[in-house]
PDB file of N, CA and C in Angstrom:
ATOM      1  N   UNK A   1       0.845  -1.179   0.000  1.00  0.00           N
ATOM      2  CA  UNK A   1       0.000   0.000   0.000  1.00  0.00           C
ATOM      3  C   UNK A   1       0.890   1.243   0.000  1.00  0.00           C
ATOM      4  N   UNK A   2       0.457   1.983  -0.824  1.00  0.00           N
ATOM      5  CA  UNK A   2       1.160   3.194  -1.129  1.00  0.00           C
ATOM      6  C   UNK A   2       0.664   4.706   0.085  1.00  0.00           C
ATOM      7  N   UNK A   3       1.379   5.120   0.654  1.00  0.00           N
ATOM      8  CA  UNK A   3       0.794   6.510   1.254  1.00  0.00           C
ATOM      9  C   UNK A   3       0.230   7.629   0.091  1.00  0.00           C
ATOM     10  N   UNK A   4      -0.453   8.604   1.064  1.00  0.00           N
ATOM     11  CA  UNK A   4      -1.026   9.457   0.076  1.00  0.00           C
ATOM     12  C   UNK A   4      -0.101  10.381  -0.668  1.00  0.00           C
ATOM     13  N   UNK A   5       0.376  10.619  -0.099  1.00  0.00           N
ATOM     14  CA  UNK A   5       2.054  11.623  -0.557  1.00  0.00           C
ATOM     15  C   UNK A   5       2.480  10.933  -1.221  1.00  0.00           C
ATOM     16  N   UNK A   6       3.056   9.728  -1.299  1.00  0.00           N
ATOM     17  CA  UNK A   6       3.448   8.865  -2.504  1.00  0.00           C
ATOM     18  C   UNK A   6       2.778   9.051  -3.790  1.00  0.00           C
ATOM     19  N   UNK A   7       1.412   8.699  -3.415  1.00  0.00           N
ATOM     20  CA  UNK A   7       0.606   9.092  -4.749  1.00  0.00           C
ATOM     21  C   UNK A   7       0.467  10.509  -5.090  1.00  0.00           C
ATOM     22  N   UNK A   8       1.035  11.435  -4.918  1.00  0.00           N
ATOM     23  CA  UNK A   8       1.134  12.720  -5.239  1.00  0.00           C
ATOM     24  C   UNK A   8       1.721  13.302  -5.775  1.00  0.00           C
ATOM     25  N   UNK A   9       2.984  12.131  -5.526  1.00  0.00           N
ATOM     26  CA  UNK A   9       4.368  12.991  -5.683  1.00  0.00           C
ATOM     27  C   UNK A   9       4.555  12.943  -7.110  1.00  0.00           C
ATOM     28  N   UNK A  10       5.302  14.392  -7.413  1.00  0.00           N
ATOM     29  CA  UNK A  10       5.317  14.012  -9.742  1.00  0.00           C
ATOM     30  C   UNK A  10       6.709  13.103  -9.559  1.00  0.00           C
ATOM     31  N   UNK A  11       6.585  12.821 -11.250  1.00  0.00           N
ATOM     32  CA  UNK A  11       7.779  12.217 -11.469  1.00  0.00           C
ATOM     33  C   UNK A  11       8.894  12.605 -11.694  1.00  0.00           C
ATOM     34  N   UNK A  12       8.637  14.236 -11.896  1.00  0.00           N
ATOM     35  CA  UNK A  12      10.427  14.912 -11.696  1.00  0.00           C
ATOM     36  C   UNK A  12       9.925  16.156 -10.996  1.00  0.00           C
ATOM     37  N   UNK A  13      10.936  17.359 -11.756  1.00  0.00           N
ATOM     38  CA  UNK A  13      10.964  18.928 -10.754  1.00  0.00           C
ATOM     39  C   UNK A  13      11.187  19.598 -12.152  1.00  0.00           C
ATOM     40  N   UNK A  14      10.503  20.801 -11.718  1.00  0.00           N
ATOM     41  CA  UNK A  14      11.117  22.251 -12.645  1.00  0.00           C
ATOM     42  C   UNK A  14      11.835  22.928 -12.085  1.00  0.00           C
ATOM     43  N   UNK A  15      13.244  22.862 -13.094  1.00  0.00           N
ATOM     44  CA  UNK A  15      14.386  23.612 -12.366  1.00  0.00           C
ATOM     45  C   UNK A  15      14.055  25.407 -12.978  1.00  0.00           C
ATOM     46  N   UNK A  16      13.752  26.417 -12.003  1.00  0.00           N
ATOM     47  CA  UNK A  16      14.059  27.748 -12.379  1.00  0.00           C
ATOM     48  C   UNK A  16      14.928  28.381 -13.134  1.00  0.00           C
ATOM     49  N   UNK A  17      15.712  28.690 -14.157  1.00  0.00           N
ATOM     50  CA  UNK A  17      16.987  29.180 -14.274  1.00  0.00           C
ATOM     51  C   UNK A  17      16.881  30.710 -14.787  1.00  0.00           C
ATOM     52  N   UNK A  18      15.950  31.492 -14.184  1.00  0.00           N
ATOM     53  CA  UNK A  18      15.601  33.251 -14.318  1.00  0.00           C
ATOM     54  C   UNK A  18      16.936  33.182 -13.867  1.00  0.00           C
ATOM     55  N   UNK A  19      18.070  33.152 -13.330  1.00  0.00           N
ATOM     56  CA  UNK A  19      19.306  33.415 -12.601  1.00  0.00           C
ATOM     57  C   UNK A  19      20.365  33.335 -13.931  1.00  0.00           C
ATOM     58  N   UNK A  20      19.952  32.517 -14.410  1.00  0.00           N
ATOM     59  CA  UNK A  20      21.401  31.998 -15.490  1.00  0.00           C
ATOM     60  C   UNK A  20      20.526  33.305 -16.554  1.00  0.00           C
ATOM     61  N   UNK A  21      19.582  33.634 -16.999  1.00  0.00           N
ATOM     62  CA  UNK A  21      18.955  34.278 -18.033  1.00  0.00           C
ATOM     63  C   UNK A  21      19.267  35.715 -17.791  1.00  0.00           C
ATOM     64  N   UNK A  22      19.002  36.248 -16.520  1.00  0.00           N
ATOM     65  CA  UNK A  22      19.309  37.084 -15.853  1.00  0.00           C
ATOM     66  C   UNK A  22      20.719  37.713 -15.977  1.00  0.00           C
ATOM     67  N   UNK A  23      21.603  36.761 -15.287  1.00  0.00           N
ATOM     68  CA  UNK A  23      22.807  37.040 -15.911  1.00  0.00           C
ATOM     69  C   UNK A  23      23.243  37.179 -17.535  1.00  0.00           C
ATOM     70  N   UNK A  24      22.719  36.048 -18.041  1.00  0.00           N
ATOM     71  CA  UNK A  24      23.177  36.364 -19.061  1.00  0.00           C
ATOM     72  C   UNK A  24      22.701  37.516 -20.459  1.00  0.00           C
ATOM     73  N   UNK A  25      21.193  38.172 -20.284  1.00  0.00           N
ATOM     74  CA  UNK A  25      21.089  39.187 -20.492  1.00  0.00           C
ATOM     75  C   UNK A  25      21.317  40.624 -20.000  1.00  0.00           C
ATOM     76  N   UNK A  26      22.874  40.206 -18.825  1.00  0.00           N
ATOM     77  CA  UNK A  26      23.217  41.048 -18.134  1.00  0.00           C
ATOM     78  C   UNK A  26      22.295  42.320 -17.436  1.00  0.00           C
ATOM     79  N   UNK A  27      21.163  41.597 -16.724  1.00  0.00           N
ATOM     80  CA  UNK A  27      20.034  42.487 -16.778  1.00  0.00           C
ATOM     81  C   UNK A  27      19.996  42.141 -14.952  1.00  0.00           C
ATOM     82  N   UNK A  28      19.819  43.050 -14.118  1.00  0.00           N
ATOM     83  CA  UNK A  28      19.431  43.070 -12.800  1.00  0.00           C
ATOM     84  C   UNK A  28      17.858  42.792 -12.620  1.00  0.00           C
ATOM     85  N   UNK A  29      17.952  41.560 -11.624  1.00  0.00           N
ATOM     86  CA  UNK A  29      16.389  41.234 -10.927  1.00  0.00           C
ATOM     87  C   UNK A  29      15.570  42.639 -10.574  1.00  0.00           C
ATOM     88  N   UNK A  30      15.812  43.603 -10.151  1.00  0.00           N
ATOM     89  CA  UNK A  30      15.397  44.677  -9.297  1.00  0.00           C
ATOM     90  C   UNK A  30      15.104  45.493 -10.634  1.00  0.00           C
ATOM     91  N   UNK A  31      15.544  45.352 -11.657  1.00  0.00           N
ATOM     92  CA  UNK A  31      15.554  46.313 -12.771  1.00  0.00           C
ATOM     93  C   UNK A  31      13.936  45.209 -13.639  1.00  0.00           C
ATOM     94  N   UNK A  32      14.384  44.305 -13.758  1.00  0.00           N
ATOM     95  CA  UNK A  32      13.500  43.432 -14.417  1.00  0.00           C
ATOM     96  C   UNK A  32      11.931  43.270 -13.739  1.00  0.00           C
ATOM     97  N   UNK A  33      11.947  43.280 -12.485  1.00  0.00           N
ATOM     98  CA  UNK A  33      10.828  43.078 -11.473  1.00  0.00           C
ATOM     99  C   UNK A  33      10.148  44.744 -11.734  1.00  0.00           C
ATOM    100  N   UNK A  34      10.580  45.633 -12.109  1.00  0.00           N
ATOM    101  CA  UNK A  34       9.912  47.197 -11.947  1.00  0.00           C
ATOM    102  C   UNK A  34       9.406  47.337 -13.728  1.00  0.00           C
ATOM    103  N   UNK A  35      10.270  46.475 -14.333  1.00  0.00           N
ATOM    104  CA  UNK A  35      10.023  46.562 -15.558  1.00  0.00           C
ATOM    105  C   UNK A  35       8.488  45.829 -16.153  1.00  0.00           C
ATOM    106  N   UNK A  36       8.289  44.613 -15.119  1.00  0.00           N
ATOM    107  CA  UNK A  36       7.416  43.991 -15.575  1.00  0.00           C
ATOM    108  C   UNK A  36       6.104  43.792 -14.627  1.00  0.00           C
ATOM    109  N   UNK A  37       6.391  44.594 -13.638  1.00  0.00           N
ATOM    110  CA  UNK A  37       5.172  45.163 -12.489  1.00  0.00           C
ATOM    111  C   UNK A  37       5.170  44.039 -11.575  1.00  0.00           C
ATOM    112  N   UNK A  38       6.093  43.328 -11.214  1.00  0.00           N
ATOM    113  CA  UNK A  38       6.247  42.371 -10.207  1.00  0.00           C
ATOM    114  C   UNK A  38       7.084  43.026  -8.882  1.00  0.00           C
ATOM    115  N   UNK A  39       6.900  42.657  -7.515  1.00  0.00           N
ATOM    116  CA  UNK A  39       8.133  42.808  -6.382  1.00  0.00           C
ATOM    117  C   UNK A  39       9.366  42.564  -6.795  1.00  0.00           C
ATOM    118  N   UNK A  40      10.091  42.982  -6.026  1.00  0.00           N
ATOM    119  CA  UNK A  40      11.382  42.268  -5.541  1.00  0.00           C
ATOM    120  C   UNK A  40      11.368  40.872  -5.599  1.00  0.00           C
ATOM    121  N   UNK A  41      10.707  40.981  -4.029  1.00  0.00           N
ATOM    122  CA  UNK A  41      10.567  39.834  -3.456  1.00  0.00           C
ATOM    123  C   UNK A  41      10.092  39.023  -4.225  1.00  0.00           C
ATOM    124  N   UNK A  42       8.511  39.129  -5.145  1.00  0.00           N
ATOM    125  CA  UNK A  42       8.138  38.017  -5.708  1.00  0.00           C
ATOM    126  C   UNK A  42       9.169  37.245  -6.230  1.00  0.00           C
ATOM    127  N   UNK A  43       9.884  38.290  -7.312  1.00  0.00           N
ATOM    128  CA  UNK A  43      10.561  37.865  -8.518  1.00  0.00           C
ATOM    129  C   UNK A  43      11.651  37.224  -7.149  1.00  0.00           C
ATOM    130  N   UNK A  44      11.986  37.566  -6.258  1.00  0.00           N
ATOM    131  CA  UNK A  44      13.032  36.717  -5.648  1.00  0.00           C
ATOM    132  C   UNK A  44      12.552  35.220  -5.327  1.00  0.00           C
ATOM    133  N   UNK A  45      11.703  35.157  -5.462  1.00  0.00           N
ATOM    134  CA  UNK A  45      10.848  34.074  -4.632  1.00  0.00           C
ATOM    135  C   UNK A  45      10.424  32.709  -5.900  1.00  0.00           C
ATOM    136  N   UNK A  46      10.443  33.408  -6.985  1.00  0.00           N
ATOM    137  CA  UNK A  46      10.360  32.449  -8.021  1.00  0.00           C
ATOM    138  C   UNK A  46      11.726  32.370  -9.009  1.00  0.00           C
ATOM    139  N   UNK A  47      12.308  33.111  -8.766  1.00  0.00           N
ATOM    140  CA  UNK A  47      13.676  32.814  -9.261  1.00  0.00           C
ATOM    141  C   UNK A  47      14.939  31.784  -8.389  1.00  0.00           C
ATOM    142  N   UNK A  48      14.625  31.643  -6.786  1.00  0.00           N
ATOM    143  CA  UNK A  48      14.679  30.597  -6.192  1.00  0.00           C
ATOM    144  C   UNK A  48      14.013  29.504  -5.916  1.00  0.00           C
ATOM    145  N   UNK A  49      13.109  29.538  -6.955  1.00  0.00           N
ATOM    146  CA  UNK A  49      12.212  27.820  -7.373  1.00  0.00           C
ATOM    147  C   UNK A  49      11.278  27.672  -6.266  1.00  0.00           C
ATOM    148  N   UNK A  50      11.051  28.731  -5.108  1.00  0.00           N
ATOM    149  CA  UNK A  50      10.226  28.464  -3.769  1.00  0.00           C
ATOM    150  C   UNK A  50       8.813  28.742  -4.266  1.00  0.00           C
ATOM    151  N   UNK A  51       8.256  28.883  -5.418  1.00  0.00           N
ATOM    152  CA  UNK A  51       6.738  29.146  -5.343  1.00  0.00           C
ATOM    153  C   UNK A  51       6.485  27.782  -6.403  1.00  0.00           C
ATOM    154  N   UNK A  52       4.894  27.730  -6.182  1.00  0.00           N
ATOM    155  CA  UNK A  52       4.281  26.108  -6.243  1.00  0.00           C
ATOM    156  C   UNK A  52       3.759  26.609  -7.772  1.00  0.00           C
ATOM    157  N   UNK A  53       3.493  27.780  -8.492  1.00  0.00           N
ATOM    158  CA  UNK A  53       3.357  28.038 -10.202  1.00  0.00           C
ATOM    159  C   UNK A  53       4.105  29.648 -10.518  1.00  0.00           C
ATOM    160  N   UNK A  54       3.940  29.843 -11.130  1.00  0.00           N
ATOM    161  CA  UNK A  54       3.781  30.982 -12.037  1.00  0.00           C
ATOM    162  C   UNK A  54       2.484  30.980 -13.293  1.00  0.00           C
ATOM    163  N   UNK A  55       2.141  32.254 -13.010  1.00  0.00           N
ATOM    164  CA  UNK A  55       0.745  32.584 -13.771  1.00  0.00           C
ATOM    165  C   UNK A  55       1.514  32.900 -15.536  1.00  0.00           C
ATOM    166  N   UNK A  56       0.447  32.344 -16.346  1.00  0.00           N
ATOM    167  CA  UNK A  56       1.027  32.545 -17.875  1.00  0.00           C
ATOM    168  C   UNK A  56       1.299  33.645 -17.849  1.00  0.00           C
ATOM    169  N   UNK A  57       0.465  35.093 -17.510  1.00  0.00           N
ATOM    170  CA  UNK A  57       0.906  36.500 -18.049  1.00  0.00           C
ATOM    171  C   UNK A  57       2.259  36.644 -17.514  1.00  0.00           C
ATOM    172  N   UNK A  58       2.665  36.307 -16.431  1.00  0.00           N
ATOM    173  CA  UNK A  58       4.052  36.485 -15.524  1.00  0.00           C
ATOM    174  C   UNK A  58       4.845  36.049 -16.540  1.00  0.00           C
ATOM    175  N   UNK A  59       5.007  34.784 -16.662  1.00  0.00           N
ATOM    176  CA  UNK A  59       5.925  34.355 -17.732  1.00  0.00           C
ATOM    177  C   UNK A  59       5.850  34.818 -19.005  1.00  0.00           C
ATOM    178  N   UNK A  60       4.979  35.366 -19.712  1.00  0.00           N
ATOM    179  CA  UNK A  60       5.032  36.240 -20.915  1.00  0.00           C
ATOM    180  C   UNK A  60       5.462  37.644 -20.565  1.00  0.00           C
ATOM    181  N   UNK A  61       5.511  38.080 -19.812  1.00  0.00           N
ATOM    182  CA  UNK A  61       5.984  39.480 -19.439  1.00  0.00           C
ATOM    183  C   UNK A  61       7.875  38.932 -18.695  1.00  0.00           C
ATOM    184  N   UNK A  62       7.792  37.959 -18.151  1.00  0.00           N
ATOM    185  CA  UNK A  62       9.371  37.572 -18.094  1.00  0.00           C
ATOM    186  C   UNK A  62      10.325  37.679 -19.615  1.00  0.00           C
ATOM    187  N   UNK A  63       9.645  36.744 -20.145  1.00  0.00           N
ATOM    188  CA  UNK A  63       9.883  36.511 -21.397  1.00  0.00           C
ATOM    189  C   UNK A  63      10.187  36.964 -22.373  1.00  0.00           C
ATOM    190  N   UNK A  64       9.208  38.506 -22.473  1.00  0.00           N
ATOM    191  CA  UNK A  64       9.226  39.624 -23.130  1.00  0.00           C
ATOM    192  C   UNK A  64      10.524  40.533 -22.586  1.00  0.00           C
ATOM    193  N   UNK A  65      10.672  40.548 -21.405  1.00  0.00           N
ATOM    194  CA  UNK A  65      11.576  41.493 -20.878  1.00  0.00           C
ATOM    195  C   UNK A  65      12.966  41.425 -21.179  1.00  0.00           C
ATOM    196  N   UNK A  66      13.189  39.468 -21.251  1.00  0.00           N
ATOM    197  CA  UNK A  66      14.820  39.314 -21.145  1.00  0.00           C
ATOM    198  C   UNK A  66      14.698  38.488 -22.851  1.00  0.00           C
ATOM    199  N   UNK A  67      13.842  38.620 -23.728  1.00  0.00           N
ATOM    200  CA  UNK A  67      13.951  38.295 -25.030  1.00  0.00           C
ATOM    201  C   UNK A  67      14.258  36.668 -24.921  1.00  0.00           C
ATOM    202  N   UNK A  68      13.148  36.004 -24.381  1.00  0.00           N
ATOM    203  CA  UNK A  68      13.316  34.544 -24.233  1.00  0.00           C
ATOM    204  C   UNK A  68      12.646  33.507 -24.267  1.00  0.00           C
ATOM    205  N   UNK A  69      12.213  32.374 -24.821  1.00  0.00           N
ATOM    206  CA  UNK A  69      11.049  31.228 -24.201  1.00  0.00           C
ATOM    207  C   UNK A  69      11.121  30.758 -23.126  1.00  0.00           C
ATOM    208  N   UNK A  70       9.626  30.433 -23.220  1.00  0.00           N
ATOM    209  CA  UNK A  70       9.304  29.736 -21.453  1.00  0.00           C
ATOM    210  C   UNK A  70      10.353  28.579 -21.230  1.00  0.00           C
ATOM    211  N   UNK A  71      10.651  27.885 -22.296  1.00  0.00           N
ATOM    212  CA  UNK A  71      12.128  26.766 -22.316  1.00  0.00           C
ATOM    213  C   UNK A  71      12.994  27.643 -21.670  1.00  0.00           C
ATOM    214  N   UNK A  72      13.440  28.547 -21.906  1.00  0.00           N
ATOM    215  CA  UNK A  72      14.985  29.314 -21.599  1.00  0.00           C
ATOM    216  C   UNK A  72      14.964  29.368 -19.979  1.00  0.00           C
ATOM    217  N   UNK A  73      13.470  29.354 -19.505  1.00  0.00           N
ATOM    218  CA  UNK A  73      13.459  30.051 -17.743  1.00  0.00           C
ATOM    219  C   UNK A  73      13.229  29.191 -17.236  1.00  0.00           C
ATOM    220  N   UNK A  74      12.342  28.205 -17.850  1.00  0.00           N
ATOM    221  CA  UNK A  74      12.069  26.539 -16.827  1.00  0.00           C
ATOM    222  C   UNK A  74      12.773  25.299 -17.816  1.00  0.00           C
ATOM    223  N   UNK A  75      13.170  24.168 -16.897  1.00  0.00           N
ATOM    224  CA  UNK A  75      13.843  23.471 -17.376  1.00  0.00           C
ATOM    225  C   UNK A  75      12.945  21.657 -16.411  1.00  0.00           C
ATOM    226  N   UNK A  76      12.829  21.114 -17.388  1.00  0.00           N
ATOM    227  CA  UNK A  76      12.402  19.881 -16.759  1.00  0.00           C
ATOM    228  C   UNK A  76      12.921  18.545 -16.419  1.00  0.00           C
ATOM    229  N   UNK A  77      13.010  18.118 -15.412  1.00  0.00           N
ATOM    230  CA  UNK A  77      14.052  17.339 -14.659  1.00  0.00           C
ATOM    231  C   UNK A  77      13.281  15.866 -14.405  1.00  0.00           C
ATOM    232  N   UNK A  78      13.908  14.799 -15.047  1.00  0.00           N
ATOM    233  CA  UNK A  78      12.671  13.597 -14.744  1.00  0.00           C
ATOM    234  C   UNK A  78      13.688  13.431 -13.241  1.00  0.00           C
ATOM    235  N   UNK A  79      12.578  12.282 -12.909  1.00  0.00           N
ATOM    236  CA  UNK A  79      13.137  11.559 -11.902  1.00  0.00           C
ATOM    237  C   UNK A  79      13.838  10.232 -12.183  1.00  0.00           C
ATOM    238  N   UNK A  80      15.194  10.095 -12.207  1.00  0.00           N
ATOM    239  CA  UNK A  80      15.306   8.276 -12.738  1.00  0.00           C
ATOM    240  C   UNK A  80      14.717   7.542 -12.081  1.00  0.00           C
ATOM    241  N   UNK A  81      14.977   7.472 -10.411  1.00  0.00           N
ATOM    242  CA  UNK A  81      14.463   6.403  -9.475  1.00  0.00           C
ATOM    243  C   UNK A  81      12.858   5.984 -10.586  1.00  0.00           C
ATOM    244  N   UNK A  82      12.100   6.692 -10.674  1.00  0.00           N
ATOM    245  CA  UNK A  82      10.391   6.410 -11.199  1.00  0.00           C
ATOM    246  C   UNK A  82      10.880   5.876 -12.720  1.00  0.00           C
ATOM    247  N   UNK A  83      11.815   6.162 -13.487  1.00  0.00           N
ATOM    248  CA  UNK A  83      12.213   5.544 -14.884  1.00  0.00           C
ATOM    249  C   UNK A  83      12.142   4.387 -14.854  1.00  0.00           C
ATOM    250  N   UNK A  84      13.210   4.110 -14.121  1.00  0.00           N
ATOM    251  CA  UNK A  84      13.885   2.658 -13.491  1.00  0.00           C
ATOM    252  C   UNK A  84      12.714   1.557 -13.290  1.00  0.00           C
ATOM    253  N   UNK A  85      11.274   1.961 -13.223  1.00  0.00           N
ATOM    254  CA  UNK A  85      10.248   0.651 -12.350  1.00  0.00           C
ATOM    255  C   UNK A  85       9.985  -0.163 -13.651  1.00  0.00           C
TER     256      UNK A  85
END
């Protein structure tokens, strides 16, 4: 018998990488967050992978800002252990 959390859990993670994009459109979080009507903080908060989505307009206004696809900012990570069964 499986727990309920077991059955919940996905089979991989979305890795954030606004940090690597960030840098590399040599563009400051604090500059980008005023640009696209978000906090600080938010934008701090999803650029360290700690929030559970991002809303489509967010990511089209990310997107727009640092000239990028939703590929370029999220990245998808399987899980092997769940491959492996």
């Amino acid at each position: 018998m499986t727990s309920s959390s077991e059955e919940n859990a996905l089979p991989g993670e979305i890795i954030v990488r606004l940090d690597v994009m960030l840098a590399l459109r040599k563009r400051r979080a604090k500059d980008v967050a005023a640009e696209i009507g978000m906090t600080e903080a938010n934008l701090s908060l999803l650029k360290s992978g700690k929030v559970k989505g991002v809303r489509f307009d967010t990511l089209i206004r990310l997107c727009d800002a640092l000239s990028c696809t939703p590929g370029d900012l999220l990245e998808y990570v399987g899980n092997e252990a769940e491959e492996g069964r």
